[in-house]
Protein backbone atom coordinates (compact mmCIF):
# COMPACT_ATOMS: atom_id res chain seq x y z
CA UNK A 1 0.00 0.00 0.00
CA UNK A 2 1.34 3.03 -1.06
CA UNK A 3 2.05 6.14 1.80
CA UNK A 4 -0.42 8.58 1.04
CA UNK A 5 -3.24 6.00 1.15
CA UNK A 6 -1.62 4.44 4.51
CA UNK A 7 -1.68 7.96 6.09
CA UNK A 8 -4.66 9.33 3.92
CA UNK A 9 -3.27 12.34 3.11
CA UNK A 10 -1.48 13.71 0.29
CA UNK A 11 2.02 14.72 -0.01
CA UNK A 12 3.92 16.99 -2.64
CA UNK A 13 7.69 16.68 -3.21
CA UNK A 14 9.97 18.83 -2.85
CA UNK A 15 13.12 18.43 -5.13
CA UNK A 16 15.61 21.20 -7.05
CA UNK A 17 16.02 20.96 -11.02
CA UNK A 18 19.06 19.07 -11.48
CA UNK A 19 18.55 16.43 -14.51
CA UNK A 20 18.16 13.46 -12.63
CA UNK A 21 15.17 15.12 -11.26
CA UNK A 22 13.52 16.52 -14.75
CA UNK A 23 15.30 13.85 -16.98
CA UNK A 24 12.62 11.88 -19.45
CA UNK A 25 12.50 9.16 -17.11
CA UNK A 26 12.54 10.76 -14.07
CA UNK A 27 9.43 12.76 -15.16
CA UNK A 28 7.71 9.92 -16.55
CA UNK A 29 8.49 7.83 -13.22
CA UNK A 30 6.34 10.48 -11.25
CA UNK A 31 4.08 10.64 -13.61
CA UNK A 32 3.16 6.99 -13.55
CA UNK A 33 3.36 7.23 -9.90
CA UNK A 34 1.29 9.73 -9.06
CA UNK A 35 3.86 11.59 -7.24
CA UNK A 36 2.74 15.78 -7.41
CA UNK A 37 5.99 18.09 -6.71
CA UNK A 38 6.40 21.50 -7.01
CA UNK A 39 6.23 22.94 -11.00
CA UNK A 40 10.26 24.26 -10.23
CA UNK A 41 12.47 24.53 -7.58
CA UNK A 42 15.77 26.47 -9.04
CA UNK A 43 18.47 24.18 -8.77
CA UNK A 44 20.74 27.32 -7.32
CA UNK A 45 19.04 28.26 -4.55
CA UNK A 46 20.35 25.29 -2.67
CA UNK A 47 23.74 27.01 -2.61
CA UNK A 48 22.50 30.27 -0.34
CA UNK A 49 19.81 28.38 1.40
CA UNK A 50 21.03 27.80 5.25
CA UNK A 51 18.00 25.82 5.27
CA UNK A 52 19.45 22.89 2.47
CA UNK A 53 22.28 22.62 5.72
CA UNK A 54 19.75 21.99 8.23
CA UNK A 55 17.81 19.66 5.99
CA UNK A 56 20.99 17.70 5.24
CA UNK A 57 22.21 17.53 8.46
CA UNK A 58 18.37 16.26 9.66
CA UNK A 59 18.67 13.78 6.95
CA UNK A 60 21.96 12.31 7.93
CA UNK A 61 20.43 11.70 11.80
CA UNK A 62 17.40 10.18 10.36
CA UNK A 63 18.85 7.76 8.06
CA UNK A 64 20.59 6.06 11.27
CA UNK A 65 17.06 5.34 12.34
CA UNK A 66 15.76 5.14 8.69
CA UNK A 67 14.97 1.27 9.04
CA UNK A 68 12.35 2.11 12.40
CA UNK A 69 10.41 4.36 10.65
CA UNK A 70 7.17 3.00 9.36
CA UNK A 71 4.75 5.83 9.31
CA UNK A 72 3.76 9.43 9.61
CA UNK A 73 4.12 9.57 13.77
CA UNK A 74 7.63 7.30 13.86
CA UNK A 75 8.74 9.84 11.24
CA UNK A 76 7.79 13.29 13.17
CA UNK A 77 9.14 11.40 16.64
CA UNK A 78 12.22 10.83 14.64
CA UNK A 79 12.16 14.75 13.25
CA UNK A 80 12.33 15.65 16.62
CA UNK A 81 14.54 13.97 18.34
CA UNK A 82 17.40 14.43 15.13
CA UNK A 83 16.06 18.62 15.74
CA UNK A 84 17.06 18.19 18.93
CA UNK A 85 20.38 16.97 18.16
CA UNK A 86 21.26 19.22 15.79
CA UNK A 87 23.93 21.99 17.40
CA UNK A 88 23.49 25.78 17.33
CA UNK A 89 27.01 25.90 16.08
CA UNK A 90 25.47 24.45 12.65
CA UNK A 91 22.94 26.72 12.78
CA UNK A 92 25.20 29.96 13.30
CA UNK A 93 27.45 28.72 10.59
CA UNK A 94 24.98 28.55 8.37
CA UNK A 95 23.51 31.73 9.08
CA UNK A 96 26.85 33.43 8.78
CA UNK A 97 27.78 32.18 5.73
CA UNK A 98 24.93 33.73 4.06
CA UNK A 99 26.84 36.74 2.74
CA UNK A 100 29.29 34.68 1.34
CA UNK A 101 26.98 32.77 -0.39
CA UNK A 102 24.92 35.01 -1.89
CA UNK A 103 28.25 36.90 -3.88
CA UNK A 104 29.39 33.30 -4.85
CA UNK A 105 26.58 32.56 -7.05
CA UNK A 106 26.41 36.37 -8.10
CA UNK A 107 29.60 35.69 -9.40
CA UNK A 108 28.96 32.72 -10.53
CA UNK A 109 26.29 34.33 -12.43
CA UNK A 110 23.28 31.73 -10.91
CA UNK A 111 25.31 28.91 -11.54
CA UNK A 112 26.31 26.29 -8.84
CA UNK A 113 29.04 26.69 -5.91
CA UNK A 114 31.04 25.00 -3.68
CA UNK A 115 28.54 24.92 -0.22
């Protein structure tokens, strides 16, 4: 049974617009599967977003408990407790490197960066 009829809800995914994401394929994958995600998501704004850190660092904690997770309330228990492990150093980090950011992909002209 798929998720969203497990959980009866709907869920739309969130993704950026590299080619494995928009390829032929990977289109016609989510087409066949039903799966609604945003129109775009520029594939640049993952390089100033402080937010792409947090979500990467969240994802790292939660694949160690990846295998436990069987539903909607194991996964927001398991939010949670990664949130809670994440330290404000991160945070402050990524916050502070905003700046920095934001003139490497203006002169990178929009393009990707090393973050």
């Amino acid at each position: 049974m798929e998720l969203h009829q497990k959980e009866d809800r709907e869920f739309l995914l969130q993704e950026d617009g590299a080619s494995c994401h928009t390829g032929v394929y990977a289109r016609w994958w989510k087409e066949m599967h039903q799966i609604k995600s945003f129109e775009y998501w520029p594939y640049s704004m993952g390089s100033i977003s402080k937010i792409i850190g947090i979500s990467n660092c969240l994802d790292k904690l939660i694949n160690k408990k990846r295998a436990g997770i069987k539903n909607i309330d194991d996964l927001k228990i398991a939010l949670e407790e990664a949130w809670g492990d994440i330290h404000v150093d991160l945070i402050e980090r990524l916050v502070g490197s905003i700046k920095d950011r934001c003139q490497a992909v203006i002169d990178a002209k929009g393009g990707s960066i090393k973050y």
